[in-house]
PDB file of N, CA and C in Angstrom:
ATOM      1  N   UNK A   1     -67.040 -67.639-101.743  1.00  0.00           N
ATOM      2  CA  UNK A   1     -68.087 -66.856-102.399  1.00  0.00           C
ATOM      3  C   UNK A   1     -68.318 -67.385-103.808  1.00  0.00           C
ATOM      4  N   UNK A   2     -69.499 -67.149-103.741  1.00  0.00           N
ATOM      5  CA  UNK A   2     -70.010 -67.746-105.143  1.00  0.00           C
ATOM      6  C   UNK A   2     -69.583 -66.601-106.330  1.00  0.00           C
ATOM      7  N   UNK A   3     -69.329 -66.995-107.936  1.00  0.00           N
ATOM      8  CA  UNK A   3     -68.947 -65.953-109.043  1.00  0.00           C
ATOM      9  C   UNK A   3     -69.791 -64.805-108.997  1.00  0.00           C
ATOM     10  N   UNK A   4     -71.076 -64.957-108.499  1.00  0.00           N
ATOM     11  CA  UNK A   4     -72.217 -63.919-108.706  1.00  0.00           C
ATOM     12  C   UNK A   4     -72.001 -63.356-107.617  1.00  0.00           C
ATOM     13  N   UNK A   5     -71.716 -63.496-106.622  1.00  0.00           N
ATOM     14  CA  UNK A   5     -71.717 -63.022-105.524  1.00  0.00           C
ATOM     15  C   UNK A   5     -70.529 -62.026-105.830  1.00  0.00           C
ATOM     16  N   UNK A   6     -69.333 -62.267-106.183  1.00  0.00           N
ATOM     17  CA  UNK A   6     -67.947 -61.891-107.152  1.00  0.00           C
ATOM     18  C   UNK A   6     -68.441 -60.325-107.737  1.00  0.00           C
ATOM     19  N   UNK A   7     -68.904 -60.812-108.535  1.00  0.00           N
ATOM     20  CA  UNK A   7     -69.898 -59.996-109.678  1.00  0.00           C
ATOM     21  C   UNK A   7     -70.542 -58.559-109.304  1.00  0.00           C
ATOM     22  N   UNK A   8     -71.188 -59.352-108.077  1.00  0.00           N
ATOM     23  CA  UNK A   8     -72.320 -58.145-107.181  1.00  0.00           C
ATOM     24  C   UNK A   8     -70.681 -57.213-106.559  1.00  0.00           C
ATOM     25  N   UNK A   9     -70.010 -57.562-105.646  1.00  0.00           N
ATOM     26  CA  UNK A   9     -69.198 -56.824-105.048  1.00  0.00           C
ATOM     27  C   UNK A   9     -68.680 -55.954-106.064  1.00  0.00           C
ATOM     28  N   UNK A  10     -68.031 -56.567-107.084  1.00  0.00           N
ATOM     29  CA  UNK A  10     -67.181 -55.798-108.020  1.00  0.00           C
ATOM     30  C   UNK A  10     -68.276 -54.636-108.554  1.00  0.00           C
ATOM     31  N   UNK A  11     -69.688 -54.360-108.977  1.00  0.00           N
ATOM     32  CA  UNK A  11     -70.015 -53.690-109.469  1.00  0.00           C
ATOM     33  C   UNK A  11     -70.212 -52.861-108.307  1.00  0.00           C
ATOM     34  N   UNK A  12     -70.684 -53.231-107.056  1.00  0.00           N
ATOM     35  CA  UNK A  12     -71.046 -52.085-105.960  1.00  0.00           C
ATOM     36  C   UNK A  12     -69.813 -51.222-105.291  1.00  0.00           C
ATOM     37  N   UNK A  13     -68.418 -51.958-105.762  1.00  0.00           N
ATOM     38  CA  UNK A  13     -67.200 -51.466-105.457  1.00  0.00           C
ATOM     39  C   UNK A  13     -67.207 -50.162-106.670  1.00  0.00           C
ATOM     40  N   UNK A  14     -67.734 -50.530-107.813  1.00  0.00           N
ATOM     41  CA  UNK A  14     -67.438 -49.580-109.091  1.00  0.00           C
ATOM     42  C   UNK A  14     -68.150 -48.590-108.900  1.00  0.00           C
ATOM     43  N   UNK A  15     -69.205 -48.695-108.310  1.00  0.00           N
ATOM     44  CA  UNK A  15     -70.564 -47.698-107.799  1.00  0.00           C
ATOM     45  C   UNK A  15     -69.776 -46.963-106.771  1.00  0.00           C
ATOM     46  N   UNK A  16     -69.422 -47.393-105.935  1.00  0.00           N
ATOM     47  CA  UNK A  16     -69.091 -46.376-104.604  1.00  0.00           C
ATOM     48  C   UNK A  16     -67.779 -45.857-105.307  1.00  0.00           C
ATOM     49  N   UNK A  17     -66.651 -46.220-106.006  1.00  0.00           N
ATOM     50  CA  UNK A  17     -65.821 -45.314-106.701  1.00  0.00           C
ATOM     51  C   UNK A  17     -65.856 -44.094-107.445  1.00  0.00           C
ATOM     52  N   UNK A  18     -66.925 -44.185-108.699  1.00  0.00           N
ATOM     53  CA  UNK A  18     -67.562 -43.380-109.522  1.00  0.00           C
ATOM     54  C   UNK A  18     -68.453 -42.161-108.252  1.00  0.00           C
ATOM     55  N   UNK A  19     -69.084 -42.829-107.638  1.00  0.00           N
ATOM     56  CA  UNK A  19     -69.440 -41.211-106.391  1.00  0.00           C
ATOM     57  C   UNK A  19     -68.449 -40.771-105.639  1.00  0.00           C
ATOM     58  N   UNK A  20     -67.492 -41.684-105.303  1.00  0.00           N
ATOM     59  CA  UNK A  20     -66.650 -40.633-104.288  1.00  0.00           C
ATOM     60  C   UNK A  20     -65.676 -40.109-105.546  1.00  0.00           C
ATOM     61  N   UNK A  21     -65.654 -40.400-106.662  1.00  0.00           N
ATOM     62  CA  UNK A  21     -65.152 -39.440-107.579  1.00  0.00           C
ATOM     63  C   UNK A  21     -65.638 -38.521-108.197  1.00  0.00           C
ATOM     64  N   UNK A  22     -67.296 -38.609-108.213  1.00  0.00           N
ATOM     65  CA  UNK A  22     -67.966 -37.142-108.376  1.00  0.00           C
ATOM     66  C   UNK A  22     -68.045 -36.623-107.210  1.00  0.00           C
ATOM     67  N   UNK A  23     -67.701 -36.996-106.284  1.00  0.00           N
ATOM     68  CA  UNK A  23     -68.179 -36.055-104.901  1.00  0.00           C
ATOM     69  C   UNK A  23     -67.010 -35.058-104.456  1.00  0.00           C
ATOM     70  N   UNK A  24     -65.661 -36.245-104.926  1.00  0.00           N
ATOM     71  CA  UNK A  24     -64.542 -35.383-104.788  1.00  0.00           C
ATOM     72  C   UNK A  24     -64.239 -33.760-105.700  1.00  0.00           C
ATOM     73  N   UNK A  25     -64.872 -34.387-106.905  1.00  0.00           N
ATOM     74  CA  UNK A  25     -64.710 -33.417-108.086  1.00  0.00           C
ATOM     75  C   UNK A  25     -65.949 -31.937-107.395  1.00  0.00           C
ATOM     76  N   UNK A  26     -66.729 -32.730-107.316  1.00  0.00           N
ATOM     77  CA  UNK A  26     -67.209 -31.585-106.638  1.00  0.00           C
ATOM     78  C   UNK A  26     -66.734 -30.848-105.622  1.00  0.00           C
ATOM     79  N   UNK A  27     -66.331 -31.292-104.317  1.00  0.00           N
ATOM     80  CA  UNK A  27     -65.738 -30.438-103.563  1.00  0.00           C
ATOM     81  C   UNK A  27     -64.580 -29.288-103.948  1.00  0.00           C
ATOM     82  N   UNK A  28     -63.876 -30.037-104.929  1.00  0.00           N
ATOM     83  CA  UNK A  28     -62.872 -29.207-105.717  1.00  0.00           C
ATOM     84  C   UNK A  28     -63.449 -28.404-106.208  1.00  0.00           C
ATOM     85  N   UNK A  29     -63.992 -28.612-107.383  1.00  0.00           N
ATOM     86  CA  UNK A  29     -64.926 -27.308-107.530  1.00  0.00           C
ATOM     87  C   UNK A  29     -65.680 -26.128-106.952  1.00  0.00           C
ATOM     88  N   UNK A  30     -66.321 -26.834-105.674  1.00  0.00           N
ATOM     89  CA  UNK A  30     -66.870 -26.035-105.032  1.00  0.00           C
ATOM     90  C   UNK A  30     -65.535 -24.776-103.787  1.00  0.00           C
ATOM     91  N   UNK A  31     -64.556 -25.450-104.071  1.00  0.00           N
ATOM     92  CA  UNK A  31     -63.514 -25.043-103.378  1.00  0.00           C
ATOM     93  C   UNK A  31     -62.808 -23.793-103.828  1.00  0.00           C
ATOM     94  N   UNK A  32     -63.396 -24.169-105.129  1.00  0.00           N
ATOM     95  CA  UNK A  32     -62.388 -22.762-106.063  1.00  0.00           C
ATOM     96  C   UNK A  32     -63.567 -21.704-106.531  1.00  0.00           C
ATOM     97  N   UNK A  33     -64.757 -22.158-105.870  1.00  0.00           N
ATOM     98  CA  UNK A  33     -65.815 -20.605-105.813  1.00  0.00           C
ATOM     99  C   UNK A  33     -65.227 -19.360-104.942  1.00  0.00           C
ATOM    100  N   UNK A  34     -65.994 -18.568-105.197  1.00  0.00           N
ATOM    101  CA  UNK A  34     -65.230 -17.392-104.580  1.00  0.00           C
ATOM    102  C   UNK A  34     -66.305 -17.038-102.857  1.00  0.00           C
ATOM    103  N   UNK A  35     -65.778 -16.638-102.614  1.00  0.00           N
ATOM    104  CA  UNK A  35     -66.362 -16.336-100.964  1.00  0.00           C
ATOM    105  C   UNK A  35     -67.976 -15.989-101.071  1.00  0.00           C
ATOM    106  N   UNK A  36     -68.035 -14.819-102.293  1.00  0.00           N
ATOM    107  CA  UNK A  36     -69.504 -14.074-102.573  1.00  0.00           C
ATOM    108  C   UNK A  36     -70.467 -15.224-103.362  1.00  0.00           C
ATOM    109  N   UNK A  37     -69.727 -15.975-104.243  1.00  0.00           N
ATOM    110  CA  UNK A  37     -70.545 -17.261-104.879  1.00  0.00           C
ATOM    111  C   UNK A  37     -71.074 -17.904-103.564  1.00  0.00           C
ATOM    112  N   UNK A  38     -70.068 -18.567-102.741  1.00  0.00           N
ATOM    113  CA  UNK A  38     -70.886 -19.781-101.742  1.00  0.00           C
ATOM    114  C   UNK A  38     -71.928 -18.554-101.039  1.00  0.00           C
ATOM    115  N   UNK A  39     -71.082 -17.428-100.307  1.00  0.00           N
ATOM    116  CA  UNK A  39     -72.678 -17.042 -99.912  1.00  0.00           C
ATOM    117  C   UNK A  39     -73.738 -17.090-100.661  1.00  0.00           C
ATOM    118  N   UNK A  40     -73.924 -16.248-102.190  1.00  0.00           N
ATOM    119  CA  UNK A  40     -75.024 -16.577-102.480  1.00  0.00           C
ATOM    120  C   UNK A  40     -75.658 -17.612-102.935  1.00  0.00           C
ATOM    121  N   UNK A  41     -74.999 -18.919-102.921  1.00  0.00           N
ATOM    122  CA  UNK A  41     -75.925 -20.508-103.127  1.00  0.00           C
ATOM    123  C   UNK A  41     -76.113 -20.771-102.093  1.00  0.00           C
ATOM    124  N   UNK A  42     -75.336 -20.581-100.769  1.00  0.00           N
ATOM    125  CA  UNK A  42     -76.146 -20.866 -99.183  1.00  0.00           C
ATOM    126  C   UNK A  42     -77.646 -20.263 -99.289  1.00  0.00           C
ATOM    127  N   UNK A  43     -77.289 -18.963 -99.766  1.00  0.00           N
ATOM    128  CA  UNK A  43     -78.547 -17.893 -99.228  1.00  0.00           C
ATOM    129  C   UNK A  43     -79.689 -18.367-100.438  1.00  0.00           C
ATOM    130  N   UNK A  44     -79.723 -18.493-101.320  1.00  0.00           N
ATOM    131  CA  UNK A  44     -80.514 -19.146-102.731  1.00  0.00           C
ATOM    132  C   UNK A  44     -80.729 -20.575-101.616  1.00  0.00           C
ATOM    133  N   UNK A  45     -80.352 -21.510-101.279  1.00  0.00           N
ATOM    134  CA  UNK A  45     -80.529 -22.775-100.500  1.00  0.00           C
ATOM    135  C   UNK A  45     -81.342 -22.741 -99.398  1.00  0.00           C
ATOM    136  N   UNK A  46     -81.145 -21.400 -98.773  1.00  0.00           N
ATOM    137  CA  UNK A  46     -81.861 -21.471 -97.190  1.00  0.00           C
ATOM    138  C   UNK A  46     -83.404 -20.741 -97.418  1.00  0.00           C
ATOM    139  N   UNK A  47     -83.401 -20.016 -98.985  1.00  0.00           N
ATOM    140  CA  UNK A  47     -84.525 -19.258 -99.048  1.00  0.00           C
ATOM    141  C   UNK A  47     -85.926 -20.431 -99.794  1.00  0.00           C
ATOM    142  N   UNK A  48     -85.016 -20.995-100.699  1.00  0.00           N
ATOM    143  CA  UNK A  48     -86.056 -22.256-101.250  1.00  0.00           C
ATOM    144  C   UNK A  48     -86.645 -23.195-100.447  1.00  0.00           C
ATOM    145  N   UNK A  49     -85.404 -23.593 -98.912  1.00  0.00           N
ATOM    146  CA  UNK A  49     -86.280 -24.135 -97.961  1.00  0.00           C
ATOM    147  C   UNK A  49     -87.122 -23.380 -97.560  1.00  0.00           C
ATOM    148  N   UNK A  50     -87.035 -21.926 -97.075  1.00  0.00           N
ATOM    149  CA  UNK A  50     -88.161 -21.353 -96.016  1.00  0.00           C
ATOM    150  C   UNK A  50     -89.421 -21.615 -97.148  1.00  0.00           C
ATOM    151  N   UNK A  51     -88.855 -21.604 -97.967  1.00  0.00           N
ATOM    152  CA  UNK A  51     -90.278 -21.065 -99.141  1.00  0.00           C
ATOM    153  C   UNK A  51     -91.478 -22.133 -99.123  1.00  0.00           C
ATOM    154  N   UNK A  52     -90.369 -23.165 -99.397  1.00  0.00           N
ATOM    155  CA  UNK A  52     -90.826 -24.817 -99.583  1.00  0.00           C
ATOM    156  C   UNK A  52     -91.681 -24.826 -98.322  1.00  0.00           C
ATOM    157  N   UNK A  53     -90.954 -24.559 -96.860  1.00  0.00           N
ATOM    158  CA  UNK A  53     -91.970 -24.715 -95.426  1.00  0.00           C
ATOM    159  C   UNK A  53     -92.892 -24.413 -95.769  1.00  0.00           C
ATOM    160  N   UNK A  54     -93.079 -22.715 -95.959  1.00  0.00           N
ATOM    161  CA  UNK A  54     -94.334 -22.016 -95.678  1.00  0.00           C
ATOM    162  C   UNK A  54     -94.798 -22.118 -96.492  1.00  0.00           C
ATOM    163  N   UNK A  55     -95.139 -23.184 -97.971  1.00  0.00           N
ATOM    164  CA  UNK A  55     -95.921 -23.680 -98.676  1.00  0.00           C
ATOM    165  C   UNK A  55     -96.727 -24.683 -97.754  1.00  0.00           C
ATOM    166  N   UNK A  56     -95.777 -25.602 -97.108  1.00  0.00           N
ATOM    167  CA  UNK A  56     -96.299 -26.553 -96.408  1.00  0.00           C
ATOM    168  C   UNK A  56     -97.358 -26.704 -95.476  1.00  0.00           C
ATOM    169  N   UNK A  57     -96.945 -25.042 -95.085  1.00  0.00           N
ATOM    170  CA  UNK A  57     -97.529 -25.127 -93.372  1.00  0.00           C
ATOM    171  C   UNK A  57     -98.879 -24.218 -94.225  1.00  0.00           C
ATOM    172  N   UNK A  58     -99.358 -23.746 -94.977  1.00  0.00           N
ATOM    173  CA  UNK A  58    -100.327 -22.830 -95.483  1.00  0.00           C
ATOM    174  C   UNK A  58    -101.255 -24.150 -96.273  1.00  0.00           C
ATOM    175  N   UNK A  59    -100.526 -25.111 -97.088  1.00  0.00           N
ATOM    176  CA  UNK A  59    -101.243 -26.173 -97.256  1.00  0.00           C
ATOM    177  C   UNK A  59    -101.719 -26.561 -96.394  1.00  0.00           C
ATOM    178  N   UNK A  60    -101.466 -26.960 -94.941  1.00  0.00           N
ATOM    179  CA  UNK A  60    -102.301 -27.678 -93.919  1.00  0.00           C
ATOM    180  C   UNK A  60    -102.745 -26.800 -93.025  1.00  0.00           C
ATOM    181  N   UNK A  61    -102.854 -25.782 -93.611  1.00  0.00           N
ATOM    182  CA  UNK A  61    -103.568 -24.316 -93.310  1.00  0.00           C
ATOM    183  C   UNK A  61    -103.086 -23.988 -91.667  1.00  0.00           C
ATOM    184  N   UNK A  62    -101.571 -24.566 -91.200  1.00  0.00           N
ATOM    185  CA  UNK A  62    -100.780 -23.490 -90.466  1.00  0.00           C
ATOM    186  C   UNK A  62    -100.241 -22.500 -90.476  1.00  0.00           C
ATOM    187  N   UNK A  63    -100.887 -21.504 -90.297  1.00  0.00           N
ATOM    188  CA  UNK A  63     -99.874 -19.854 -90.350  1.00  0.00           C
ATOM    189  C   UNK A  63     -99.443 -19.865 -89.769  1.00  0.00           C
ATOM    190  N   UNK A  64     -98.060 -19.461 -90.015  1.00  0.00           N
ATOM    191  CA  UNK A  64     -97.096 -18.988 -89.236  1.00  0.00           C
ATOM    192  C   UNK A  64     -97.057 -17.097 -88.607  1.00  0.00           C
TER     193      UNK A  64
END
């Protein structure tokens, strides 16, 4: 392998480290919410999608 080629790996190795170390940190975090927190960011999550749809479907003037 060429030095640049070297170069490229080492930084995309540093990239995928740095996320699975925010991703980890997150799960931890998200681990030490309490039962009533995750429900209500599921339920806050599932309501912004419906919302987001039935923007969608009223834009292309499908009623639901």
């Amino acid at each position: 392998m060429n030095p640049n080629e070297n170069k490229r790996k080492s930084f995309e190795n540093k990239e995928v480290e740095e996320r699975n170390r925010v991703n980890s940190r997150r799960r931890q975090l998200y681990a030490q919410l309490s039962r009533e927190e995750k429900d209500r960011r599921n339920y806050v999550r599932r309501v912004s999608y419906r919302q987001k749809r039935s923007l969608q479907c009223m834009e292309k003037g499908n009623f639901l």
